[in-house]
N, C-alpha and C. Protein backbone atom coordinates (compact mmCIF):
# COMPACT_ATOMS: atom_id res chain seq x y z
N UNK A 1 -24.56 42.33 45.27
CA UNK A 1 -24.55 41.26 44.28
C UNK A 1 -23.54 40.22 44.73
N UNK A 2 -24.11 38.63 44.62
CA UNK A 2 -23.34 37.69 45.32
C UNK A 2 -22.42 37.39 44.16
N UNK A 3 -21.34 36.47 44.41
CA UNK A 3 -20.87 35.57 43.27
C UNK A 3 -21.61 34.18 43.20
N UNK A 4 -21.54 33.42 42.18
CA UNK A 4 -22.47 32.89 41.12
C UNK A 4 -22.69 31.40 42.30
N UNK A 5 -21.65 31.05 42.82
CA UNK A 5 -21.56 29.98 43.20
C UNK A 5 -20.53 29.66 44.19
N UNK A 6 -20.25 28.62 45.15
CA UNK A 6 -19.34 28.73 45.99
C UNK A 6 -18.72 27.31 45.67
N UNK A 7 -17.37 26.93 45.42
CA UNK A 7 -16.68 25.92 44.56
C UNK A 7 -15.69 25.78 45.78
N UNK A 8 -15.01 24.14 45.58
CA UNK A 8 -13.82 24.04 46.36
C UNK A 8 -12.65 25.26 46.07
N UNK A 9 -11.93 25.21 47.02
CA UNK A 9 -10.49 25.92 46.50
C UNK A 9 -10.07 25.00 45.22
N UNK A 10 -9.13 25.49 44.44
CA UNK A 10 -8.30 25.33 43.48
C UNK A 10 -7.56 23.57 43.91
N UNK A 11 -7.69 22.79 43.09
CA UNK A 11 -7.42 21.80 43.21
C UNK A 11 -5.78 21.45 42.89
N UNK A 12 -4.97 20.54 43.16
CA UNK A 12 -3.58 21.03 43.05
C UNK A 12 -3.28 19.96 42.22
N UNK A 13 -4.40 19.37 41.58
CA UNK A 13 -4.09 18.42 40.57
C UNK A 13 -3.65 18.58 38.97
N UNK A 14 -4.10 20.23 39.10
CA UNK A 14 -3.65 20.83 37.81
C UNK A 14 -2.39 21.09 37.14
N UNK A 15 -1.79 20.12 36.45
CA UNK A 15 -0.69 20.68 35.97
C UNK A 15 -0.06 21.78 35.24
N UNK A 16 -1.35 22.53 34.45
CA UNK A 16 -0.94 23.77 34.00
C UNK A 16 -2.02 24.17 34.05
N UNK A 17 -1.71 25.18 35.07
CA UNK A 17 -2.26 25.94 36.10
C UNK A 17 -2.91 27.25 35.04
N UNK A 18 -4.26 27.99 35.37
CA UNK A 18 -4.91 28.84 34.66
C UNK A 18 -3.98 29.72 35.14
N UNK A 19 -4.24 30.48 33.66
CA UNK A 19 -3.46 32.00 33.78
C UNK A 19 -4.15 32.75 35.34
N UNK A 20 -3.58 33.20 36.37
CA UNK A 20 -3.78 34.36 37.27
C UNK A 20 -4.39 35.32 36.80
N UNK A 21 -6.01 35.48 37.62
CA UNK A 21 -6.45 36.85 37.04
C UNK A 21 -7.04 36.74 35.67
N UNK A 22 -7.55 35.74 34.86
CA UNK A 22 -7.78 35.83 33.37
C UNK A 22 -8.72 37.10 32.91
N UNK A 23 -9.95 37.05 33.97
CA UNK A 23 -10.74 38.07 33.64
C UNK A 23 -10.50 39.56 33.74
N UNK A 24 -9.14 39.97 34.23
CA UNK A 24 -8.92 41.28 34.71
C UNK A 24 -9.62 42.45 33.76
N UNK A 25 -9.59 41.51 32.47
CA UNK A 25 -9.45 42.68 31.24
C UNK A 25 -11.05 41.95 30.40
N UNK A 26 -11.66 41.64 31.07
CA UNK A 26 -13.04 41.00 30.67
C UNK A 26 -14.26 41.51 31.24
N UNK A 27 -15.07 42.72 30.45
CA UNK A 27 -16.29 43.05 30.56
C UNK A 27 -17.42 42.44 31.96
N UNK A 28 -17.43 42.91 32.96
CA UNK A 28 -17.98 42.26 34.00
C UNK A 28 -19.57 41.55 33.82
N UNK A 29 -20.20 41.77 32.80
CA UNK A 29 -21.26 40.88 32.11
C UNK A 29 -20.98 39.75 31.15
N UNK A 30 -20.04 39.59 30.76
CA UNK A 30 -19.03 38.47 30.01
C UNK A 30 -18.90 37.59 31.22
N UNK A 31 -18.21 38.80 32.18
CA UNK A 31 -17.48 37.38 33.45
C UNK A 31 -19.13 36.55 34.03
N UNK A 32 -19.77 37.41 33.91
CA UNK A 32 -21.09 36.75 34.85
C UNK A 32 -21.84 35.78 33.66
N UNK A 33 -21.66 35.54 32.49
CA UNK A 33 -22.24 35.03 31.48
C UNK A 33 -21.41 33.90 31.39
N UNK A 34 -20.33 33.89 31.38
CA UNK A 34 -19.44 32.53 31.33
C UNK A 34 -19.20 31.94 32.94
N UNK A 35 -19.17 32.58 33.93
CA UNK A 35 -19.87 31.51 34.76
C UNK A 35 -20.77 30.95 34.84
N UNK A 36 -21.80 31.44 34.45
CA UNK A 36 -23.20 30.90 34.04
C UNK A 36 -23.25 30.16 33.44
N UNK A 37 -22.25 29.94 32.15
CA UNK A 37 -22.76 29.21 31.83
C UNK A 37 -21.40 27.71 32.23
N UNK A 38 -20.90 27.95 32.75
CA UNK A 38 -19.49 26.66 33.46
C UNK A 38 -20.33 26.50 34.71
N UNK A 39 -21.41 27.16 35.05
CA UNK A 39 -21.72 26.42 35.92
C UNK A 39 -22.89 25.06 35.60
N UNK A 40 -23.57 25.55 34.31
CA UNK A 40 -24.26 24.65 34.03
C UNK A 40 -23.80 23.15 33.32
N UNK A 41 -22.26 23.91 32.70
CA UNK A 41 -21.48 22.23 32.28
C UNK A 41 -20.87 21.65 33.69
N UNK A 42 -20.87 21.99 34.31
CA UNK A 42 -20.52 21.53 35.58
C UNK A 42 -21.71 20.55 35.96
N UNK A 43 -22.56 21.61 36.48
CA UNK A 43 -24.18 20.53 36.68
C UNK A 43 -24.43 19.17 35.18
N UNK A 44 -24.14 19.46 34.50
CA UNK A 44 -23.98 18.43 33.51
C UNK A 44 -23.21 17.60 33.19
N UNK A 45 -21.72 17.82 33.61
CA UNK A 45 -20.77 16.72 34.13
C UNK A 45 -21.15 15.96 35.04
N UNK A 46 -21.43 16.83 36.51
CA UNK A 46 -21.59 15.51 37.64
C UNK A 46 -23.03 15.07 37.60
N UNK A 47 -23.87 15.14 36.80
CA UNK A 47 -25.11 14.35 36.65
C UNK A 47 -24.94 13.20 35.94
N UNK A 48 -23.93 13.84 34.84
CA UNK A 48 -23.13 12.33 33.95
C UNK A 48 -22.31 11.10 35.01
N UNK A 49 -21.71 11.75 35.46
CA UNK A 49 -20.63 10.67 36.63
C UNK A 49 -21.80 10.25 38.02
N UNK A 50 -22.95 10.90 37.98
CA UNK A 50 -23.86 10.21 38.85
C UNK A 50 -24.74 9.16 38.16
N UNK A 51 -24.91 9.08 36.84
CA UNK A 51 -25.60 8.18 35.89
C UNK A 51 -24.42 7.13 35.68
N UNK A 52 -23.09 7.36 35.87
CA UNK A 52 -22.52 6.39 34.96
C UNK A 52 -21.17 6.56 35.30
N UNK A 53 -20.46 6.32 36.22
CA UNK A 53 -19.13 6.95 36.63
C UNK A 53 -18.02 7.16 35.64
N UNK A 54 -18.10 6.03 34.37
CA UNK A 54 -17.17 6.08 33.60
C UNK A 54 -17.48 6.45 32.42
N UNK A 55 -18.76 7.38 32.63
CA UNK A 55 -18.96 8.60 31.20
C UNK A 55 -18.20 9.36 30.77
N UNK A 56 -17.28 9.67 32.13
CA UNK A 56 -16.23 10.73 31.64
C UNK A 56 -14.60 9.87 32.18
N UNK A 57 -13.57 10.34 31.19
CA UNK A 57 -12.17 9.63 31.46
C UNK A 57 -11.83 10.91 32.44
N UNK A 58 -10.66 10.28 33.60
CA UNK A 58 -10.30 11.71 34.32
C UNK A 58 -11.40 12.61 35.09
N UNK A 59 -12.22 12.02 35.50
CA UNK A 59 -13.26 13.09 36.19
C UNK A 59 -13.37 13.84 37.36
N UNK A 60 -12.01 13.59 38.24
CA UNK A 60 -11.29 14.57 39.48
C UNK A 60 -10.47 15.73 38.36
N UNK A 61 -10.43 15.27 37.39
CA UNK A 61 -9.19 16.28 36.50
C UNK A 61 -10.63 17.39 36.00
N UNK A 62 -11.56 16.57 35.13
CA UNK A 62 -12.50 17.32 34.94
C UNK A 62 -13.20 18.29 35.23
N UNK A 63 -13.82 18.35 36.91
CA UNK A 63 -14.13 18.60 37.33
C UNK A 63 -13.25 19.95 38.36
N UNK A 64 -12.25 19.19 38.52
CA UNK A 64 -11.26 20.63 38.75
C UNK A 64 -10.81 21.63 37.99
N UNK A 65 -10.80 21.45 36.59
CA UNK A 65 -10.80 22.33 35.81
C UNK A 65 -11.85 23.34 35.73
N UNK A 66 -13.06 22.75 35.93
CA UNK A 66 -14.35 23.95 35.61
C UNK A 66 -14.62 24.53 37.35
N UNK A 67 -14.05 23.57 38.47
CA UNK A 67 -14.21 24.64 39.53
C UNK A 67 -13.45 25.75 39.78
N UNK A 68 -12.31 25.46 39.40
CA UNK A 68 -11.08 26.68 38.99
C UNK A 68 -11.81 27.76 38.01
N UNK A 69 -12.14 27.46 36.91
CA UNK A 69 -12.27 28.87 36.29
C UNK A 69 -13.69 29.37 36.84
N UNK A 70 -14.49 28.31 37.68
CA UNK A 70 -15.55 29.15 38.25
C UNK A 70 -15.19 29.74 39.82
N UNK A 71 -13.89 29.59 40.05
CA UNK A 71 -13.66 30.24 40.97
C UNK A 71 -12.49 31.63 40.93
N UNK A 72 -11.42 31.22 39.71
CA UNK A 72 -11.48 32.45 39.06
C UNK A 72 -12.67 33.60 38.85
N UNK A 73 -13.43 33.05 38.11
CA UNK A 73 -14.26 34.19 37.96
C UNK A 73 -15.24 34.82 38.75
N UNK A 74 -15.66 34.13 39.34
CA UNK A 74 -15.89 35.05 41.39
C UNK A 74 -15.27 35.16 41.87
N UNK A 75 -13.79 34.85 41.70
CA UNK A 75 -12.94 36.07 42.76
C UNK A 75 -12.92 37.41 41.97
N UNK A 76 -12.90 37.77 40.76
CA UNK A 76 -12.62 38.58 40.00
C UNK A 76 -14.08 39.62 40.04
N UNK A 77 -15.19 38.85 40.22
CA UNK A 77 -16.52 39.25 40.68
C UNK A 77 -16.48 40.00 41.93
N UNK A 78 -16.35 39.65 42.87
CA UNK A 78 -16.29 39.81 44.04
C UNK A 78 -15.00 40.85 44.17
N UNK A 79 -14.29 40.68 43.60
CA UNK A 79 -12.80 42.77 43.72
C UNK A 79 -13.75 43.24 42.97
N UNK A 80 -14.30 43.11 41.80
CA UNK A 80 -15.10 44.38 41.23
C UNK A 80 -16.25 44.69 42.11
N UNK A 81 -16.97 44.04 42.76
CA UNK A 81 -17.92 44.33 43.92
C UNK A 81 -17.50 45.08 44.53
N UNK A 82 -15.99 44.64 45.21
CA UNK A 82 -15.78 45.89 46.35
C UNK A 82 -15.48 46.95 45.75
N UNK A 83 -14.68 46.89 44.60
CA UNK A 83 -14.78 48.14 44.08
C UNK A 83 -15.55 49.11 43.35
N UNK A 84 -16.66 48.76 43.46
CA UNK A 84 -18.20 49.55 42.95
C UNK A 84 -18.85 50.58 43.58
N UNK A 85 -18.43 50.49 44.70
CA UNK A 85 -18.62 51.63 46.00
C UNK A 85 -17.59 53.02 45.39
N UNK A 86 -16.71 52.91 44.66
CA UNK A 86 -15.89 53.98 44.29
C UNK A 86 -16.00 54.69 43.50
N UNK A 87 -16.05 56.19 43.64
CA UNK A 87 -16.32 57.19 42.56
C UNK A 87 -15.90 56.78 41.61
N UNK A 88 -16.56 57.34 40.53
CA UNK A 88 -15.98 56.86 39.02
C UNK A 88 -16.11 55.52 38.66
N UNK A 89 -16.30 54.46 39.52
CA UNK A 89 -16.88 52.88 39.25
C UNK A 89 -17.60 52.69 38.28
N UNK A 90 -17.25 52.19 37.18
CA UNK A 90 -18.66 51.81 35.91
C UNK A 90 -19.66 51.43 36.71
N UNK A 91 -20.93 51.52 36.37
CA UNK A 91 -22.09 50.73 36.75
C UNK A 91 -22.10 49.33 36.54
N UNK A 92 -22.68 48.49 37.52
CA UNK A 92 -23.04 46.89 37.59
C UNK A 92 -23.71 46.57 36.27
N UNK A 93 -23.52 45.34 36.18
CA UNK A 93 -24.59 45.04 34.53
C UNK A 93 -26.27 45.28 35.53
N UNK A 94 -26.88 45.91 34.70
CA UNK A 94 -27.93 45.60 35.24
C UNK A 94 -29.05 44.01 34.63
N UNK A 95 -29.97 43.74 34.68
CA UNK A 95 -29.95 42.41 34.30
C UNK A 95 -30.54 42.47 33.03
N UNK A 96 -30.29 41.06 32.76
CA UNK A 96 -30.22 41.23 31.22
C UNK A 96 -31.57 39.72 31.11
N UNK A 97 -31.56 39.60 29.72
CA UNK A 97 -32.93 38.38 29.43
C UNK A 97 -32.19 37.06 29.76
N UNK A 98 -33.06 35.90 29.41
CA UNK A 98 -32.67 34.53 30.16
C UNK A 98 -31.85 33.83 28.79
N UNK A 99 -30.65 33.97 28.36
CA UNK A 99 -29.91 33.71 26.83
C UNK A 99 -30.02 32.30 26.77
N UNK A 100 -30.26 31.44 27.82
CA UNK A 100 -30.08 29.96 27.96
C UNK A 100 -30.60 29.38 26.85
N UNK A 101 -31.81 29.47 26.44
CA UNK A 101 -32.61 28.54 25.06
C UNK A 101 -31.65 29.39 24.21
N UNK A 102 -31.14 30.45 23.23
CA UNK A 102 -30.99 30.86 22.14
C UNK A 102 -28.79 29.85 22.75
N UNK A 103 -28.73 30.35 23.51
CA UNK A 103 -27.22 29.55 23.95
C UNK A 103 -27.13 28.04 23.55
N UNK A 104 -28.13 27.06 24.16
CA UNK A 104 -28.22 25.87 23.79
C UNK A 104 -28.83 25.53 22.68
N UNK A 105 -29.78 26.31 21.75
CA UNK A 105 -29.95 26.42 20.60
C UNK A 105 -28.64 26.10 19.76
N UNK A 106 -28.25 27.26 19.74
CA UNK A 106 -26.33 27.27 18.83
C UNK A 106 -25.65 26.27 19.54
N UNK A 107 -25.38 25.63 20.92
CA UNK A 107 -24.80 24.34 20.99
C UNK A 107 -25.43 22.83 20.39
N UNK A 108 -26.51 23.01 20.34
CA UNK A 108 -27.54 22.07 19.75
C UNK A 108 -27.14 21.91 17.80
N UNK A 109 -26.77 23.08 17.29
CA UNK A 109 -27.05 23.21 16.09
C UNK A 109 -25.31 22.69 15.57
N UNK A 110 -24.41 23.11 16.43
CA UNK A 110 -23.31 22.55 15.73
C UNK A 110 -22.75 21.29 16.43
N UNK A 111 -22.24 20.94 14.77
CA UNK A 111 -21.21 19.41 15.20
C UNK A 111 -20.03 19.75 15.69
N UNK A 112 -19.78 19.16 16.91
CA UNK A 112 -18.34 19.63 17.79
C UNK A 112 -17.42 18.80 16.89
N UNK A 113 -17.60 17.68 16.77
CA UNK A 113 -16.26 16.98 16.22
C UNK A 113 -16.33 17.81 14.78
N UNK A 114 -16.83 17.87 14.05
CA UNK A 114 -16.76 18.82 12.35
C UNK A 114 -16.44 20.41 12.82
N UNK A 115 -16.91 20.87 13.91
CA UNK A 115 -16.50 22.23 14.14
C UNK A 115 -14.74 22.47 14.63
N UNK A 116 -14.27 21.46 15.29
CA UNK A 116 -13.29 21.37 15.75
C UNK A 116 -11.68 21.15 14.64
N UNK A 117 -12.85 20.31 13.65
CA UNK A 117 -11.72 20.08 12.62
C UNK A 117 -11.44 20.78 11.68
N UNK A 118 -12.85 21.77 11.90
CA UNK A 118 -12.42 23.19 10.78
C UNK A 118 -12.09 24.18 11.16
N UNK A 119 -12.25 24.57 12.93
CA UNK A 119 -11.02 25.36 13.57
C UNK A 119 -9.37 24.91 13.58
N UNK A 120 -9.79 23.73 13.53
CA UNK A 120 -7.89 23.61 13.54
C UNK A 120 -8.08 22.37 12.02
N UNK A 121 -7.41 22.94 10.99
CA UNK A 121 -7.10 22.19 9.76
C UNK A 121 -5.89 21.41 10.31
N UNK A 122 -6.21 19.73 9.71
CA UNK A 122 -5.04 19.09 9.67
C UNK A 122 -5.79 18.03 11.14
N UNK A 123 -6.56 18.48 11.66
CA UNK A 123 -6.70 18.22 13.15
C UNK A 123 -8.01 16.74 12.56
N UNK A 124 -7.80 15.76 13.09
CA UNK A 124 -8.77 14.36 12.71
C UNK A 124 -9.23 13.67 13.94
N UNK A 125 -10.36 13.93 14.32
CA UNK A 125 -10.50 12.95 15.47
C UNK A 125 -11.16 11.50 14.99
N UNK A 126 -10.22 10.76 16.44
CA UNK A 126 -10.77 9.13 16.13
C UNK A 126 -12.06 8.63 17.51
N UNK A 127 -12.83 7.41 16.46
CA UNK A 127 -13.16 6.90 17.91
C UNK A 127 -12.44 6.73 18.83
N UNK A 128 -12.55 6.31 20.04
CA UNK A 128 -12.24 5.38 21.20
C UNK A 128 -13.74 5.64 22.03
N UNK A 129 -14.15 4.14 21.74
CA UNK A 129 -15.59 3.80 22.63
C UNK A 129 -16.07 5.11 22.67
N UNK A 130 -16.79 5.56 23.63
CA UNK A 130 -17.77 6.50 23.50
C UNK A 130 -17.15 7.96 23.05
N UNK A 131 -15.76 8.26 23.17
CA UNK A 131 -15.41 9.48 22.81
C UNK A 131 -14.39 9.48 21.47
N UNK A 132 -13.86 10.21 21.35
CA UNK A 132 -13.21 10.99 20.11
C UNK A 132 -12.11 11.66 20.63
N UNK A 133 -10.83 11.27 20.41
CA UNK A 133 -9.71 11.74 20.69
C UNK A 133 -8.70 11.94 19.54
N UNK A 134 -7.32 13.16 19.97
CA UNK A 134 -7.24 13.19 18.81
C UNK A 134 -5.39 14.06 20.02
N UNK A 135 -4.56 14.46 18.76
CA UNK A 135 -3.29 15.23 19.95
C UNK A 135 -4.05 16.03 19.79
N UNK A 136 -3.61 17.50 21.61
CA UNK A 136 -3.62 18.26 21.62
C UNK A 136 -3.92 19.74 20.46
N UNK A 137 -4.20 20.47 19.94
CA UNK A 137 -4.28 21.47 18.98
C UNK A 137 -3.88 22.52 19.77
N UNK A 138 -4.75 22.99 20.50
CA UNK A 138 -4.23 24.54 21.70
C UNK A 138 -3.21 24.86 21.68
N UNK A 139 -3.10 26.43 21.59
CA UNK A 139 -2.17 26.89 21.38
C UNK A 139 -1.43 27.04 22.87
N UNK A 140 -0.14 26.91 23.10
CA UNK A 140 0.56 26.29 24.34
C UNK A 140 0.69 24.92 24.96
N UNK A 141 0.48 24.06 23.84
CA UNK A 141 -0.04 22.76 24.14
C UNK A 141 1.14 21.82 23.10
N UNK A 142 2.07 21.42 23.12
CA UNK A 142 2.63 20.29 22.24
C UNK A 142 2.74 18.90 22.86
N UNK A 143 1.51 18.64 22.42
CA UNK A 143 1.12 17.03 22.83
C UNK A 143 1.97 16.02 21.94
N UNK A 144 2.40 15.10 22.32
CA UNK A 144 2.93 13.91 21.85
C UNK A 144 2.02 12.85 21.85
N UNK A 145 0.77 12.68 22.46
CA UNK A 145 0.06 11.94 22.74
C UNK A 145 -1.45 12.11 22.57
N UNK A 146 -2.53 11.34 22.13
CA UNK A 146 -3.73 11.96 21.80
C UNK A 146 -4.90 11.86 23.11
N UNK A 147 -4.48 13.20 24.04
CA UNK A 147 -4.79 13.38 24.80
C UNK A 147 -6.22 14.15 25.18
N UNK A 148 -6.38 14.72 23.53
CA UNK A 148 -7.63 15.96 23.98
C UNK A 148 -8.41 14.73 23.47
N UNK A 149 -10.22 15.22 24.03
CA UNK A 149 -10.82 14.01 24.09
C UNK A 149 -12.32 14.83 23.68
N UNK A 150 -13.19 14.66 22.90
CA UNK A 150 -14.50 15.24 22.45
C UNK A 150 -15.57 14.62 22.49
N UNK A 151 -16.56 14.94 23.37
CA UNK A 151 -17.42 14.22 23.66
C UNK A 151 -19.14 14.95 22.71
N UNK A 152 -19.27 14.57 21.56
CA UNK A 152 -19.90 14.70 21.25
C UNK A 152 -21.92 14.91 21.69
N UNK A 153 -21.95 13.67 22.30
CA UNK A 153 -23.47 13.59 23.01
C UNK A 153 -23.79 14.50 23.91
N UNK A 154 -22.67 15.17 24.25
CA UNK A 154 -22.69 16.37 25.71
C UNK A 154 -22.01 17.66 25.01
N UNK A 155 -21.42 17.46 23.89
CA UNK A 155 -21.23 18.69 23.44
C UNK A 155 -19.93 19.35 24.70
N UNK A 156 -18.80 18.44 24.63
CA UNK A 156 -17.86 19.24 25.43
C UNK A 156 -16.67 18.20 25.28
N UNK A 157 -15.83 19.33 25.43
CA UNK A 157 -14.43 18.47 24.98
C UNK A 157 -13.35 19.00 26.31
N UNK A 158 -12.47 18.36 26.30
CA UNK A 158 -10.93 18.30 27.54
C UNK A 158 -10.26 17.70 27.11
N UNK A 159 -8.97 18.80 27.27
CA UNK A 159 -7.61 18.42 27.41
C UNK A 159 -7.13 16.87 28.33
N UNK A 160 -6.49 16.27 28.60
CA UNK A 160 -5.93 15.53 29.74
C UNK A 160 -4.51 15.91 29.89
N UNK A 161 -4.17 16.91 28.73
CA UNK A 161 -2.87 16.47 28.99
C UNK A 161 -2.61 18.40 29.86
N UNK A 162 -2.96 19.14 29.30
CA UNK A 162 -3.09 20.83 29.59
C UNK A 162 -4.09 21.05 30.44
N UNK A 163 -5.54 20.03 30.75
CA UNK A 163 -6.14 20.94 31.58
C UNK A 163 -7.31 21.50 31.06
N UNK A 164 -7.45 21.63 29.67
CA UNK A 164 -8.37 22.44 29.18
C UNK A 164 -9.75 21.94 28.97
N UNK A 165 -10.50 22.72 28.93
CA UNK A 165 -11.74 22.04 28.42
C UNK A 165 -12.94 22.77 28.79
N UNK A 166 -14.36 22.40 28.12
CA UNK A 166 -15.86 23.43 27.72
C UNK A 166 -16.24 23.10 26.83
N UNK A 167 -17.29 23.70 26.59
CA UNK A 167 -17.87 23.40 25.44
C UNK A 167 -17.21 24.01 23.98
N UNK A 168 -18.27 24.59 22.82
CA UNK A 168 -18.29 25.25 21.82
C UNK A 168 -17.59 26.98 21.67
N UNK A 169 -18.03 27.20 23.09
CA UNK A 169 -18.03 28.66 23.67
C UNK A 169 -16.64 28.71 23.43
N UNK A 170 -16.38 28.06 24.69
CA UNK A 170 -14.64 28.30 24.93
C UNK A 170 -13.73 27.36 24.23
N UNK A 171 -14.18 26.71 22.87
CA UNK A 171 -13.43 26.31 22.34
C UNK A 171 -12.87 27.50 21.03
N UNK A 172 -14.23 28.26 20.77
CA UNK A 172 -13.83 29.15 19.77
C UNK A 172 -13.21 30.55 20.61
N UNK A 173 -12.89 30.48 22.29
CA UNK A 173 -12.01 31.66 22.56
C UNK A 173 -10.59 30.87 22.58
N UNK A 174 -10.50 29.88 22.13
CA UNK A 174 -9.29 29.33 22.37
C UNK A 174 -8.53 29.66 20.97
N UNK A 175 -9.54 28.93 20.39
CA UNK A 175 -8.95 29.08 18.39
C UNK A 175 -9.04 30.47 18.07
N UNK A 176 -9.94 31.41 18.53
CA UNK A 176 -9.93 32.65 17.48
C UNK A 176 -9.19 33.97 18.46
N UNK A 177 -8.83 33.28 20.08
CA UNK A 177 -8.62 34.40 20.86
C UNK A 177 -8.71 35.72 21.01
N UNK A 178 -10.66 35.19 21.12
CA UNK A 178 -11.68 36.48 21.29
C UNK A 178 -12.00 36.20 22.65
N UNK A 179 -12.03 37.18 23.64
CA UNK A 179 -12.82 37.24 24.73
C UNK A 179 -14.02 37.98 24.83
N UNK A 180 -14.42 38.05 24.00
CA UNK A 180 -15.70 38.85 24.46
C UNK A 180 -16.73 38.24 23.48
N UNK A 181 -16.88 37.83 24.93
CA UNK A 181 -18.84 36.47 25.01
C UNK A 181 -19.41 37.43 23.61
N UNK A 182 -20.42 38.54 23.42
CA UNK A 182 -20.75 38.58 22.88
C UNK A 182 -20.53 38.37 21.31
N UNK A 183 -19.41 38.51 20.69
CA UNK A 183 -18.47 37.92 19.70
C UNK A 183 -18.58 36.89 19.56
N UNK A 184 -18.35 35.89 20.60
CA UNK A 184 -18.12 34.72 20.71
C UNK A 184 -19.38 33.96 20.03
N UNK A 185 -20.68 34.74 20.94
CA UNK A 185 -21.95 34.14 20.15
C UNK A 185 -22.14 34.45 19.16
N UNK A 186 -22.05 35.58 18.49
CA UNK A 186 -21.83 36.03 17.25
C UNK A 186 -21.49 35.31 16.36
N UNK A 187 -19.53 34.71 16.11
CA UNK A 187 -19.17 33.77 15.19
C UNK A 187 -19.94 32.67 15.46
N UNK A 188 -20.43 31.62 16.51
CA UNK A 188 -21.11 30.95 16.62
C UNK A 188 -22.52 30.84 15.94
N UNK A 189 -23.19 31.84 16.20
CA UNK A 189 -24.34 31.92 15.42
C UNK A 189 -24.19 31.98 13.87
N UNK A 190 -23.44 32.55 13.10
CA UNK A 190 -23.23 32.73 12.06
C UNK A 190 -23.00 30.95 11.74
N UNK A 191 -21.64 30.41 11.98
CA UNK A 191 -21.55 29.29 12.18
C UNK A 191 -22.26 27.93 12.11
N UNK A 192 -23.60 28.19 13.16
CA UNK A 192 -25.19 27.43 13.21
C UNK A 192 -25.66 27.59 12.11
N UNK A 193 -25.65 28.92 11.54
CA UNK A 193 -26.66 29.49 10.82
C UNK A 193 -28.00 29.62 11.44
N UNK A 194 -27.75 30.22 12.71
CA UNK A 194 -29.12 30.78 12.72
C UNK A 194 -29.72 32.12 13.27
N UNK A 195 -30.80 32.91 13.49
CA UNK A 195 -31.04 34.05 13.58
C UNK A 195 -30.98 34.69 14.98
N UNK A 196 -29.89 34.07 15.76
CA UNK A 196 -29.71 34.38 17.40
C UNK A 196 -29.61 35.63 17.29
N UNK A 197 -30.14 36.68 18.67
CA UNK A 197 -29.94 38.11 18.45
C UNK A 197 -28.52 37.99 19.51
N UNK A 198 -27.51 38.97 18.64
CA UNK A 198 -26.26 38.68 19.52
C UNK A 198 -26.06 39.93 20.52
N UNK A 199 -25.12 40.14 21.56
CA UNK A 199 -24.79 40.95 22.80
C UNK A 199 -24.82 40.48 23.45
């Protein structure tokens, strides 16, 4: 089994640098589900900056952020690979159905800017031209400046000032600090309100 994708090295533009190792303690069908799906906001970022360069503010920052955690998470892929050959090794996920329509379903169904403001109370985003900015909320984050930025039409929001950023997914592992994808779709679906089958 390969890893998902092959990304630059780690860009050194990051000022706060991803935790080392995030997935150590993350279900190896989680790790392969959230690359999957950072790889597709990825493909959906640089299709945006190929339509329109100034769709996105920061788009070397952008873009290094989601190759980092997609390269986090195939390195973390790739030690559990080698270590699968070893007695006692859990078994590989074996494969699972195509979640993409019921996934973009539940991103389709909620409002990021209204979802955002009822994960973090107190939290108001404003225009600015095409996006919605507002300070920082994240926890490890004391912004002075209204740096996080929500892009509604694409359904994805970033830090500028921390680094952060994804969609819906990884906004609710940020606020409810759940790692486990299936959960994740879970509160989400509930959320949508709609009849997604969750795992």
């Amino acid at each position: 089994m390969s890893t998902l994708a092959q990304t630059p090295r780690r860009a050194t533009i990051l000022a706060f640098p991803i935790p080392q190792n995030r997935y150590r303690d993350v279900p190896t069908a989680v790790i392969l589900s959230e690359a999957e799906c950072l790889l597709w906001d990825r493909e959906a970022i640089a299709a945006d900056l190929a339509a329109d360069p100034t769709s996105w503010d920061y788009p070397a920052e952008t873009l290094a952020y989601v190759d980092a955690s997609i390269e986090d998470a195939n390195a973390e892929l790739a030690r559990r690979e080698r270590l699968s050959v070893r007695p006692g090794a859990p078994p590989w996920p074996a494969s699972w159905p195509d979640r993409r329509p019921d996934l973009a379903a539940i991103k389709s169904a909620i409002d990021l800017p209204r979802f955002i403001e009822e994960m973090y109370p107190g939290t108001r985003l404003k225009r600015q031209g095409k996006h919605l900015v507002t300070h920082c909320m994240l926890p490890g984050h004391d912004a002075k400046t209204p740096s996080f930025t929500g892009h509604p039409e694409k359904q994805l929001w970033y830090c500028h000032g921390c680094h952060r950023g994804g969609d819906v997914f990884t906004l609710t592992t940020h606020a409810l600090g759940i790692t486990d994808f299936g959960e994740i779709v879970k509160v989400l679906t509930d959320a949508a309100g709609l009849g997604v089958q969750h795992g």
